[in-house]
PDB file of N, CA and C in Angstrom:
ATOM      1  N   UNK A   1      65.220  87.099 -95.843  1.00  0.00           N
ATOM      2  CA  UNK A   1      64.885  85.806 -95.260  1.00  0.00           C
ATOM      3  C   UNK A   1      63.546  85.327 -95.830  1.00  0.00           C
ATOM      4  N   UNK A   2      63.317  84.216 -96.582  1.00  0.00           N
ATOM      5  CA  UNK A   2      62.402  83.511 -97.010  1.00  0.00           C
ATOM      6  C   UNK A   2      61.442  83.289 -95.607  1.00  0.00           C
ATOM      7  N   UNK A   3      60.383  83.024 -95.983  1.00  0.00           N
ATOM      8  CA  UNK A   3      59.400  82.775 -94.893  1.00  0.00           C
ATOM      9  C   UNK A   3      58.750  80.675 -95.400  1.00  0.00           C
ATOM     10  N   UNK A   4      58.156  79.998 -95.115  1.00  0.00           N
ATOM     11  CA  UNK A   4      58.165  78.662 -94.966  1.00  0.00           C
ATOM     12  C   UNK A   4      57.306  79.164 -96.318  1.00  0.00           C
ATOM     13  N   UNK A   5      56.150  79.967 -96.539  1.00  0.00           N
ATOM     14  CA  UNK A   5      55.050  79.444 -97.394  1.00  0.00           C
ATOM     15  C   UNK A   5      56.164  80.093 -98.976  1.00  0.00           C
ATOM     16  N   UNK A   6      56.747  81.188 -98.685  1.00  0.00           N
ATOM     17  CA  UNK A   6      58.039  81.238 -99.810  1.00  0.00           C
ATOM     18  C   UNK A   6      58.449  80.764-100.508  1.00  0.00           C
ATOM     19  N   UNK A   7      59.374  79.692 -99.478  1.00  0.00           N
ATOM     20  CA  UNK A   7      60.067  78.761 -99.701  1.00  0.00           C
ATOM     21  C   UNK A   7      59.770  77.371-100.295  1.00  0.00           C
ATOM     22  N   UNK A   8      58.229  77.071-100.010  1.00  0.00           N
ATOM     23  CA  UNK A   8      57.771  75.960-100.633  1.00  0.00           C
ATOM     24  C   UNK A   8      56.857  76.341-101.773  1.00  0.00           C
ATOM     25  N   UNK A   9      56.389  77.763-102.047  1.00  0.00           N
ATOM     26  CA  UNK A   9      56.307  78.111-103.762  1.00  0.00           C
ATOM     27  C   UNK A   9      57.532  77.928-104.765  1.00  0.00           C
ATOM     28  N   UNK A  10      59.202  78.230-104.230  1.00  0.00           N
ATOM     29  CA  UNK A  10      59.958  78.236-104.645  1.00  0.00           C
ATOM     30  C   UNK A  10      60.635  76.678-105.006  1.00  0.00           C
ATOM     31  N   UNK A  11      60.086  75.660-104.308  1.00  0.00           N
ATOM     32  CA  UNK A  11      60.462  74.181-104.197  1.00  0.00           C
ATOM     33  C   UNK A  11      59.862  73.746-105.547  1.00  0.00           C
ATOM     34  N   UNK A  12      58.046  74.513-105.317  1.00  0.00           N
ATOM     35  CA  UNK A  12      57.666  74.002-106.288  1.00  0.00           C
ATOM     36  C   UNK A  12      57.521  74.108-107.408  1.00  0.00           C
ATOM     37  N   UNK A  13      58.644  75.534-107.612  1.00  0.00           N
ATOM     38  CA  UNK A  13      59.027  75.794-109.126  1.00  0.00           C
ATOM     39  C   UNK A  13      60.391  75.291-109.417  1.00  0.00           C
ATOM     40  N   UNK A  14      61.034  75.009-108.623  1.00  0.00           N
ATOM     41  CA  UNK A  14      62.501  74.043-108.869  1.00  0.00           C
ATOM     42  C   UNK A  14      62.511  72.580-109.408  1.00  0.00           C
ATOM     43  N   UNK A  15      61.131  71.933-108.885  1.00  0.00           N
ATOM     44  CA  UNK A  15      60.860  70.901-109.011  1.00  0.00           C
ATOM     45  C   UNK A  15      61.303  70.707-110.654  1.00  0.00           C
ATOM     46  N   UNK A  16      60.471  70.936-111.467  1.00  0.00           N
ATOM     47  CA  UNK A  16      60.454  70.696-112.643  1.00  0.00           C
ATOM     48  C   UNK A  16      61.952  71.446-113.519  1.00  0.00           C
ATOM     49  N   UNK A  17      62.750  72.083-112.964  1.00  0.00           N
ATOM     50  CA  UNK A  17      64.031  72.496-113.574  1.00  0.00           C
ATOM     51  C   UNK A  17      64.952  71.583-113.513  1.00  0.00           C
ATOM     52  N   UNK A  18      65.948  71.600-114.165  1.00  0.00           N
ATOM     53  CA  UNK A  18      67.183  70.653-114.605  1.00  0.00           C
ATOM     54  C   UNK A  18      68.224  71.533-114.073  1.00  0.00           C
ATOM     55  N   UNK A  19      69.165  71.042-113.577  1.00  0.00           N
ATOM     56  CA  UNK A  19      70.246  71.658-112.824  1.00  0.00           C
ATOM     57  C   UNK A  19      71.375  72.230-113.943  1.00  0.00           C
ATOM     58  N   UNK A  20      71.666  73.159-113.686  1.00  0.00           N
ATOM     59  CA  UNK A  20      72.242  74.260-114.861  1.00  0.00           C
ATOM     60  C   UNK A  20      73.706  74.396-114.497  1.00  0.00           C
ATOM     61  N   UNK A  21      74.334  73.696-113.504  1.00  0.00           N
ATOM     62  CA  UNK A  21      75.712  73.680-112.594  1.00  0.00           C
ATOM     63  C   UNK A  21      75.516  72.832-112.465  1.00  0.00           C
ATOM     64  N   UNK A  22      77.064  71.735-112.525  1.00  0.00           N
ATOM     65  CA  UNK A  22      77.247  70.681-111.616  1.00  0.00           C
ATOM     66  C   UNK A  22      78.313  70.882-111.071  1.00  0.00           C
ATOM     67  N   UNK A  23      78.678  70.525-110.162  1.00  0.00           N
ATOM     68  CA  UNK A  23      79.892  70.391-108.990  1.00  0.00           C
ATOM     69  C   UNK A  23      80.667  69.060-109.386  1.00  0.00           C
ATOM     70  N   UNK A  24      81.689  68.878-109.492  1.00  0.00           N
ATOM     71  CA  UNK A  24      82.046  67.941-109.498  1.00  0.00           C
ATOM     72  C   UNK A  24      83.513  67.241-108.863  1.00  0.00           C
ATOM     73  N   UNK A  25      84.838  66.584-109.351  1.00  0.00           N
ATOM     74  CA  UNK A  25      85.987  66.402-108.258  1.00  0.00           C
ATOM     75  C   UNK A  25      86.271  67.406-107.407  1.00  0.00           C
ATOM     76  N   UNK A  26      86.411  68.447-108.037  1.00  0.00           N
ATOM     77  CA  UNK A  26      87.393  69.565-107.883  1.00  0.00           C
ATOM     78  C   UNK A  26      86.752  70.527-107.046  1.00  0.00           C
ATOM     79  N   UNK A  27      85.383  70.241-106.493  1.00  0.00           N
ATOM     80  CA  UNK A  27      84.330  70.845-105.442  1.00  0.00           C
ATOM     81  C   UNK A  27      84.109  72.469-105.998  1.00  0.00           C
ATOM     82  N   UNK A  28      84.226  73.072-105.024  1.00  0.00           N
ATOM     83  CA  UNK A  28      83.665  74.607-105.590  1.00  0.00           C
ATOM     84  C   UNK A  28      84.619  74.962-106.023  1.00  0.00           C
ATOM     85  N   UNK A  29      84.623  75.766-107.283  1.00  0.00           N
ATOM     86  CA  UNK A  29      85.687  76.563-108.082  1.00  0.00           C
ATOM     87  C   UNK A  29      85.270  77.612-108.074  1.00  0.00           C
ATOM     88  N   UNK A  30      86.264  78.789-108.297  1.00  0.00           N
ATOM     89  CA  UNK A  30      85.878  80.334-108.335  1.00  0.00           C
ATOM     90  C   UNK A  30      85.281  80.187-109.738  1.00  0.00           C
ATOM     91  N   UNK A  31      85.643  79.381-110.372  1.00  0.00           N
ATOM     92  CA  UNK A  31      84.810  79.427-112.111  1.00  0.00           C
ATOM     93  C   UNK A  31      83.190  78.814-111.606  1.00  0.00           C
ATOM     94  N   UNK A  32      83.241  78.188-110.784  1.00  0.00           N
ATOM     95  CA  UNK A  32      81.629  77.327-110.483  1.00  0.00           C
ATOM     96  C   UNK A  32      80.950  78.633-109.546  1.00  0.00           C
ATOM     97  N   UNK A  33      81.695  79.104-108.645  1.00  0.00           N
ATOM     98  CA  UNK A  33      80.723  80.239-108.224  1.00  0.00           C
ATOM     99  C   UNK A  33      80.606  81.177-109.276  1.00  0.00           C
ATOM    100  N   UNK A  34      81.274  81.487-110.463  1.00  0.00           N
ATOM    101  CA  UNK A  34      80.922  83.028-111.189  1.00  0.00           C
ATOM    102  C   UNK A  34      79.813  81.866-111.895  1.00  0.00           C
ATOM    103  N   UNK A  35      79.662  81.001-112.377  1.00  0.00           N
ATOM    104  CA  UNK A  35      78.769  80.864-113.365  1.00  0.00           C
ATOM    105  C   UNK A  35      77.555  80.571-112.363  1.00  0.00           C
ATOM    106  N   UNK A  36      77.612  79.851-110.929  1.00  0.00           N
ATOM    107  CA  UNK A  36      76.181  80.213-110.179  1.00  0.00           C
ATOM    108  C   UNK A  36      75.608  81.317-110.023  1.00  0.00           C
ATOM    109  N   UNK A  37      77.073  82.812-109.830  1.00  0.00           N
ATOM    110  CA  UNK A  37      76.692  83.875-109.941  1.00  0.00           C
ATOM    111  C   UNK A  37      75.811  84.394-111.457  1.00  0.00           C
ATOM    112  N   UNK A  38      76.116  84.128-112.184  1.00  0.00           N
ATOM    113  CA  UNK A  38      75.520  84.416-113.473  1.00  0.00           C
ATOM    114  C   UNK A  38      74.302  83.683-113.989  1.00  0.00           C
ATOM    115  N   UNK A  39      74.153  82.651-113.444  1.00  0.00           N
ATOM    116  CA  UNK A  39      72.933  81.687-113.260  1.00  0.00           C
ATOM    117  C   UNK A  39      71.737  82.816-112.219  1.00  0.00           C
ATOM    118  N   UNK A  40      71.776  82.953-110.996  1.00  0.00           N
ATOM    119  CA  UNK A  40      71.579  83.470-110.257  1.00  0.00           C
ATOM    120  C   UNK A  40      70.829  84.800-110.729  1.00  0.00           C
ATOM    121  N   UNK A  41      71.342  86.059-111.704  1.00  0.00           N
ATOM    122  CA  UNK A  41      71.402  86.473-112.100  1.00  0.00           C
ATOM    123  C   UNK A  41      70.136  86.653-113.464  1.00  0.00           C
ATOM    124  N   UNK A  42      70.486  85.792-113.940  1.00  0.00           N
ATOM    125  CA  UNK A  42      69.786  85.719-115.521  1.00  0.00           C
ATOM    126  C   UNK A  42      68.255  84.525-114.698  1.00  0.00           C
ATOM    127  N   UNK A  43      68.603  83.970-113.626  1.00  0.00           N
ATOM    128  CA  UNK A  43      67.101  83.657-113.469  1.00  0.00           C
ATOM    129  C   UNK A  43      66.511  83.315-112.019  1.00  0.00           C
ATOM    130  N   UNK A  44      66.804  83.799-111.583  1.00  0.00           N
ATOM    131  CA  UNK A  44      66.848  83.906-109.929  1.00  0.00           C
ATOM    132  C   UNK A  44      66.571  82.864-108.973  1.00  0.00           C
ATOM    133  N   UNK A  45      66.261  81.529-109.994  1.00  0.00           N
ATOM    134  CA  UNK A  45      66.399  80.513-109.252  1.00  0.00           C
ATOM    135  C   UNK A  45      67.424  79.258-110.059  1.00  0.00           C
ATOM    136  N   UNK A  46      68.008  78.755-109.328  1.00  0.00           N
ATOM    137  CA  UNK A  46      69.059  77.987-110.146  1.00  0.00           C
ATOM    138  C   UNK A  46      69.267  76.527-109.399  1.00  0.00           C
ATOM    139  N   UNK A  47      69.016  75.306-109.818  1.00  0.00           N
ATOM    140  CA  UNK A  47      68.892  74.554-109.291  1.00  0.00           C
ATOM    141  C   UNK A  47      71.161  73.960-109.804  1.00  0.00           C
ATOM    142  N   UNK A  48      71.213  73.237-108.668  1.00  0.00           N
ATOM    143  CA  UNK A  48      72.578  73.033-109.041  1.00  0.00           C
ATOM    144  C   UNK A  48      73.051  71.166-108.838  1.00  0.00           C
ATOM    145  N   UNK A  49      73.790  70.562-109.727  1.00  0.00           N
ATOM    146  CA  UNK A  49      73.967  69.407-109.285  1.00  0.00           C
ATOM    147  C   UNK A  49      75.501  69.199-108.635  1.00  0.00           C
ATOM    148  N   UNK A  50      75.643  67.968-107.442  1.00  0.00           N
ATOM    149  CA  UNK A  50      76.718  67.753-107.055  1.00  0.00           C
ATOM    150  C   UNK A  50      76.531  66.199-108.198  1.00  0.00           C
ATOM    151  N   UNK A  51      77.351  66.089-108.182  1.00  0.00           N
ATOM    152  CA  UNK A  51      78.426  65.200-108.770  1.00  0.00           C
ATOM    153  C   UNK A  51      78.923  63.969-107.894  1.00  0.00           C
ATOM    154  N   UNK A  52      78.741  62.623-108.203  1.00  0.00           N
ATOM    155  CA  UNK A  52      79.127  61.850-107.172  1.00  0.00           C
ATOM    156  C   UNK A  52      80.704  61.617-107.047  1.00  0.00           C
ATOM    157  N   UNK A  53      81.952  62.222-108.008  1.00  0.00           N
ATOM    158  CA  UNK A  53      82.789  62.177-107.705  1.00  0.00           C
ATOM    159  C   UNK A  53      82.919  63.121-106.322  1.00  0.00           C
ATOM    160  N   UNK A  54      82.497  64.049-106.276  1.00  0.00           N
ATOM    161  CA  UNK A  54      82.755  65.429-105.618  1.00  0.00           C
ATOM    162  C   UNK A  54      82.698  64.734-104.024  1.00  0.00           C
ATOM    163  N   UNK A  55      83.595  65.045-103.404  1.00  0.00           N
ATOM    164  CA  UNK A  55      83.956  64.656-101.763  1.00  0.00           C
ATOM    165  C   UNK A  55      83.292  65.395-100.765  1.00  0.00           C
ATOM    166  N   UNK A  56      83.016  66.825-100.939  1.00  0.00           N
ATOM    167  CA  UNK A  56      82.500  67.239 -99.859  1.00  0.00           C
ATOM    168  C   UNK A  56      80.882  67.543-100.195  1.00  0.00           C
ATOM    169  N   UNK A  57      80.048  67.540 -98.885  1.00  0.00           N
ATOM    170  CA  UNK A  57      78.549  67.344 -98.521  1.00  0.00           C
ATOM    171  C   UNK A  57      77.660  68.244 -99.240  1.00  0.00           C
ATOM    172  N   UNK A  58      76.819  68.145 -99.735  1.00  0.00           N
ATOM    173  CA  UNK A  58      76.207  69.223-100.937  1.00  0.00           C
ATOM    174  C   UNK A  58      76.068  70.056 -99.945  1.00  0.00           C
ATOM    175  N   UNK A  59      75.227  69.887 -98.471  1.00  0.00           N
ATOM    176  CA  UNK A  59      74.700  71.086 -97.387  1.00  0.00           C
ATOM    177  C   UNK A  59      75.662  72.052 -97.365  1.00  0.00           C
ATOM    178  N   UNK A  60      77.285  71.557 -97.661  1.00  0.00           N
ATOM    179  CA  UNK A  60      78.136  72.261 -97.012  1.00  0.00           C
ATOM    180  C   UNK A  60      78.371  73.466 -98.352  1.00  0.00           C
ATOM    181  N   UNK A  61      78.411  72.732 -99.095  1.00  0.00           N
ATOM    182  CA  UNK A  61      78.896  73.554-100.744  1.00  0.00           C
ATOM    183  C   UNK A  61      77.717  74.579-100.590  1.00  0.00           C
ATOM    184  N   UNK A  62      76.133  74.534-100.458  1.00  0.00           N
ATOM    185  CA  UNK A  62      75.141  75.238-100.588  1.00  0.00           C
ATOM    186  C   UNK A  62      75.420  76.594 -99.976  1.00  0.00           C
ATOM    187  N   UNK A  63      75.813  76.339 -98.538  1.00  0.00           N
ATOM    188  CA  UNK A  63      76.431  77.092 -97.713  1.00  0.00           C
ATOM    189  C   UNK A  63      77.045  78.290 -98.159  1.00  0.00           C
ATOM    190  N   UNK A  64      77.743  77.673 -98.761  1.00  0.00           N
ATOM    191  CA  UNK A  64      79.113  78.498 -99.486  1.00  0.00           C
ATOM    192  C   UNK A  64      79.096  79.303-100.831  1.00  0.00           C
ATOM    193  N   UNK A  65      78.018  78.387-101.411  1.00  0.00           N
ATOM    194  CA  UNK A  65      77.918  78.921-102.796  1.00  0.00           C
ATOM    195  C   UNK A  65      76.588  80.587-102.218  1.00  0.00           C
ATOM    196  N   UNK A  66      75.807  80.250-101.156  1.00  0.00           N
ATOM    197  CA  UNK A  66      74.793  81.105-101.135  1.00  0.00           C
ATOM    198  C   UNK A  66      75.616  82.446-100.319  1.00  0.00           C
ATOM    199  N   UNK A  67      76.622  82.567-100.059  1.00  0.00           N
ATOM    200  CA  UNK A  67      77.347  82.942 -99.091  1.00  0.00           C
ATOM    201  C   UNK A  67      77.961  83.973-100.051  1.00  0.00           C
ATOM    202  N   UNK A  68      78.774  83.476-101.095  1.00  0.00           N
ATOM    203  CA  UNK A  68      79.811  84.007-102.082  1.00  0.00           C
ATOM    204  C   UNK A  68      78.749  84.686-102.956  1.00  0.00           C
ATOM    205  N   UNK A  69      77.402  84.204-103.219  1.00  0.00           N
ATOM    206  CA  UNK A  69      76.576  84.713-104.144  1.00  0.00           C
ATOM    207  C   UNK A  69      75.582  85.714-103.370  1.00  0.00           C
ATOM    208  N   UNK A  70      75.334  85.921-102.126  1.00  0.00           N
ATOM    209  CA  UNK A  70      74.683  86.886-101.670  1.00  0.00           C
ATOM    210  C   UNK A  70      73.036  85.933-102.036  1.00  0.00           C
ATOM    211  N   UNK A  71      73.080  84.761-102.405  1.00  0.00           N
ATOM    212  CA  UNK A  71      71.936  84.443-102.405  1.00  0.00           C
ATOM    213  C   UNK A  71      71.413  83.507-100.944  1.00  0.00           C
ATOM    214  N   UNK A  72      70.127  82.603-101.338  1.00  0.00           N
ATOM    215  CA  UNK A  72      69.031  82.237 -99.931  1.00  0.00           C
ATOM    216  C   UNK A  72      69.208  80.353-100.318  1.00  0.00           C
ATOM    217  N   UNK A  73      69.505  79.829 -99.459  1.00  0.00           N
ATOM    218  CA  UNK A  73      69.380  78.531 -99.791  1.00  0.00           C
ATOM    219  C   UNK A  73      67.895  77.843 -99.889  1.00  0.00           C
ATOM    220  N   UNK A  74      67.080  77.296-100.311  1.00  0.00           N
ATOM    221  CA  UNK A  74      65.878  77.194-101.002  1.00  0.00           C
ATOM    222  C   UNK A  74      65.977  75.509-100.597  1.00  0.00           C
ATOM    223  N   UNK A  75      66.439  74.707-100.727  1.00  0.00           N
ATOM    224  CA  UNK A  75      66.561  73.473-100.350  1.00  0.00           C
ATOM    225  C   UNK A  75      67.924  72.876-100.476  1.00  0.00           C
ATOM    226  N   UNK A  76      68.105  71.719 -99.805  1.00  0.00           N
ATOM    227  CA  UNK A  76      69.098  70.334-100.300  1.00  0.00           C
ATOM    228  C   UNK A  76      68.636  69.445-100.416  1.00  0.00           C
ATOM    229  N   UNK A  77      68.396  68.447-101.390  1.00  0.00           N
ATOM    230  CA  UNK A  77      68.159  67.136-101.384  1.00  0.00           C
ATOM    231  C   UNK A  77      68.323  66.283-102.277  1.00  0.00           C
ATOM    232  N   UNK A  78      68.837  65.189-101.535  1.00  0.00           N
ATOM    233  CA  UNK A  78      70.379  64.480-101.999  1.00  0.00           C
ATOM    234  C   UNK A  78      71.399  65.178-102.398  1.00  0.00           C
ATOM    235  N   UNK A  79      71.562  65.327-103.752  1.00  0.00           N
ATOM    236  CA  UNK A  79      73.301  66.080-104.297  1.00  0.00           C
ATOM    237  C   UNK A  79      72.504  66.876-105.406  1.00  0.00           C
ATOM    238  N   UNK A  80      71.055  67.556-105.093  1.00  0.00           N
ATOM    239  CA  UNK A  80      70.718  68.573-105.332  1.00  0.00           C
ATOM    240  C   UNK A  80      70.784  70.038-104.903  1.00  0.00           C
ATOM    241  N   UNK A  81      71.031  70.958-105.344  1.00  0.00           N
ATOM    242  CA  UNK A  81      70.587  72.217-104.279  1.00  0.00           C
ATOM    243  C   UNK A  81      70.162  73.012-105.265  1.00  0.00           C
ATOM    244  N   UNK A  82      68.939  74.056-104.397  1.00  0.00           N
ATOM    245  CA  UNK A  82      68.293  75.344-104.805  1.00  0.00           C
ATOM    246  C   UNK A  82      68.714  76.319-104.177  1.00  0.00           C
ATOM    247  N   UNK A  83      69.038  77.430-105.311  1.00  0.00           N
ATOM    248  CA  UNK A  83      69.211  79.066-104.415  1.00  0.00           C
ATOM    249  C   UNK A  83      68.658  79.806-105.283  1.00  0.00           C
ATOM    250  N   UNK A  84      68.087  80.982-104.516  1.00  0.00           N
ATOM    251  CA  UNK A  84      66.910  81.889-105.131  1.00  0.00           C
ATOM    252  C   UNK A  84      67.959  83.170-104.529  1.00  0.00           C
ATOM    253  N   UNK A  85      68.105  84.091-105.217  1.00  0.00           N
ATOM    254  CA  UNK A  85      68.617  85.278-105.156  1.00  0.00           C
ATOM    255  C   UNK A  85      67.589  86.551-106.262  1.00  0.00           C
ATOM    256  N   UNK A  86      65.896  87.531-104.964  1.00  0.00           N
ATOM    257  CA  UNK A  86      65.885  88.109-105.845  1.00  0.00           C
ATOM    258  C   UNK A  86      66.403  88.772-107.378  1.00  0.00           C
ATOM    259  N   UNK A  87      66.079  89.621-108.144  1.00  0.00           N
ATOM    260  CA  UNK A  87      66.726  90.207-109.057  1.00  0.00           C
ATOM    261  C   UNK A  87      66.301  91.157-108.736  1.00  0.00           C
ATOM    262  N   UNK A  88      66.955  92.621-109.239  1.00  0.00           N
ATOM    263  CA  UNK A  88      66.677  93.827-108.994  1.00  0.00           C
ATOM    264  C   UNK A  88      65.425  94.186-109.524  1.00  0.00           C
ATOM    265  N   UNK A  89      64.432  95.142-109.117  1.00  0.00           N
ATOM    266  CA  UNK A  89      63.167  95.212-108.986  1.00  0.00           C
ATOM    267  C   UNK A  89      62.753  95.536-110.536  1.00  0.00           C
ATOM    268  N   UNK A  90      62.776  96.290-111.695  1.00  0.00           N
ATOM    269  CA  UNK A  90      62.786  96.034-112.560  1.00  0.00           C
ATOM    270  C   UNK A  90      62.859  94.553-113.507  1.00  0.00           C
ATOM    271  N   UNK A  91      63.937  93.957-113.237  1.00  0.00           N
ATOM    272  CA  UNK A  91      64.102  92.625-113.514  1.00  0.00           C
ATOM    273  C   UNK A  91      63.428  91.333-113.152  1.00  0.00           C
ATOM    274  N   UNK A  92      62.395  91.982-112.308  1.00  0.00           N
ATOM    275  CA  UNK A  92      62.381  90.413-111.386  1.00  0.00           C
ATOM    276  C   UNK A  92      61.154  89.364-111.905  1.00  0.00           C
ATOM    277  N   UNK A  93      61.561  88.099-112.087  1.00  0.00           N
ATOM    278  CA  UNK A  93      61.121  87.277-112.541  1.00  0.00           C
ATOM    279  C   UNK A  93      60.145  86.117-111.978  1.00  0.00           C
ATOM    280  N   UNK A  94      60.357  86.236-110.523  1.00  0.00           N
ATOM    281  CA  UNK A  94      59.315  85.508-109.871  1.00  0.00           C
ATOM    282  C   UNK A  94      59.003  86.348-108.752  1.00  0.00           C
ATOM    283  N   UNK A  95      57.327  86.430-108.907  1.00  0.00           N
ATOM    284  CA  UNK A  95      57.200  87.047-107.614  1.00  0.00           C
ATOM    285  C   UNK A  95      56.003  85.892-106.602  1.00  0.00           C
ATOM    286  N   UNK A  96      56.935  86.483-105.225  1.00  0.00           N
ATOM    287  CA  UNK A  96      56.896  85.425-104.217  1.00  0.00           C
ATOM    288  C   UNK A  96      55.438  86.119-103.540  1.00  0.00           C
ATOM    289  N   UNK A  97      54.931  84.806-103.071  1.00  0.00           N
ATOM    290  CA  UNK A  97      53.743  85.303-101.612  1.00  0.00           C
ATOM    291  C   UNK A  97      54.271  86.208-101.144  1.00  0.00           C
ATOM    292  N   UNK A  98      52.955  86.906-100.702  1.00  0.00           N
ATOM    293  CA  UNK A  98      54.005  88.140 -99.567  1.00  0.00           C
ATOM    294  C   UNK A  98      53.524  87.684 -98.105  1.00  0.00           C
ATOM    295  N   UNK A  99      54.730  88.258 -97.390  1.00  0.00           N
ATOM    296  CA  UNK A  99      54.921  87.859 -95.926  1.00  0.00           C
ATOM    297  C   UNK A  99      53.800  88.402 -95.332  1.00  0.00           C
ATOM    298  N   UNK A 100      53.145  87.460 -94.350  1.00  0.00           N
ATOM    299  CA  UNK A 100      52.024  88.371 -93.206  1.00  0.00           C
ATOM    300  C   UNK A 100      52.899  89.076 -92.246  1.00  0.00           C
ATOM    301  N   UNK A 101      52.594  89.832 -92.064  1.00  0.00           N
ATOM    302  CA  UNK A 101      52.828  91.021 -91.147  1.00  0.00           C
ATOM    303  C   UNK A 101      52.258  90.800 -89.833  1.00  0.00           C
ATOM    304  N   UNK A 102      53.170  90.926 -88.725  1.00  0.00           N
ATOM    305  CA  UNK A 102      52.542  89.991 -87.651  1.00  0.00           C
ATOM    306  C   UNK A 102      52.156  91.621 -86.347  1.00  0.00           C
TER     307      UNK A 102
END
């Protein structure tokens, strides 16, 4: 679970990325989750575009895609979405604030 100050280091490295997935008629495909999965993967944050053909609600797709991918939803906004899925500890490519300990 991301913590708020996390989550808005992570906004503000999404900011400047270009969406590497788009969604489009045909909404989530098992081909659109393996390549978020593989996105996910190779860089642990992956910004994704919906598509204005695409019918159903980006919130809802985010849902789903973070669900199937074992990853953290990071934002929605508009027919954008962010998901951050550490990488294994060797691998890992961004490292986050650490949580206060309460």
């Amino acid at each position: 679970m991301l913590t708020s100050k996390q989550r808005a280091y992570l906004k503000g490295l999404a900011m400047v990325m270009d969406p590497v997935v788009y969604i489009g008629k045909s909404s989530l495909t098992p081909e659109n989750t393996k390549n978020v999965e593989e996105a996910l993967a190779a860089r642990e944050l992956v910004k994704i575009g919906v598509l204005n053909n695409c019918l159903d609600e980006p919130r809802a797709i985010a849902g789903t895609l973070a669900e199937h991918t074992r990853s953290e939803v990071v934002q929605v906004i508009g027919k954008k979405i962010v998901l951050y899925r550490p990488g294994k500890d060797k691998n890992r490519k961004i490292e986050l604030p650490k949580a206060k300990k309460s």
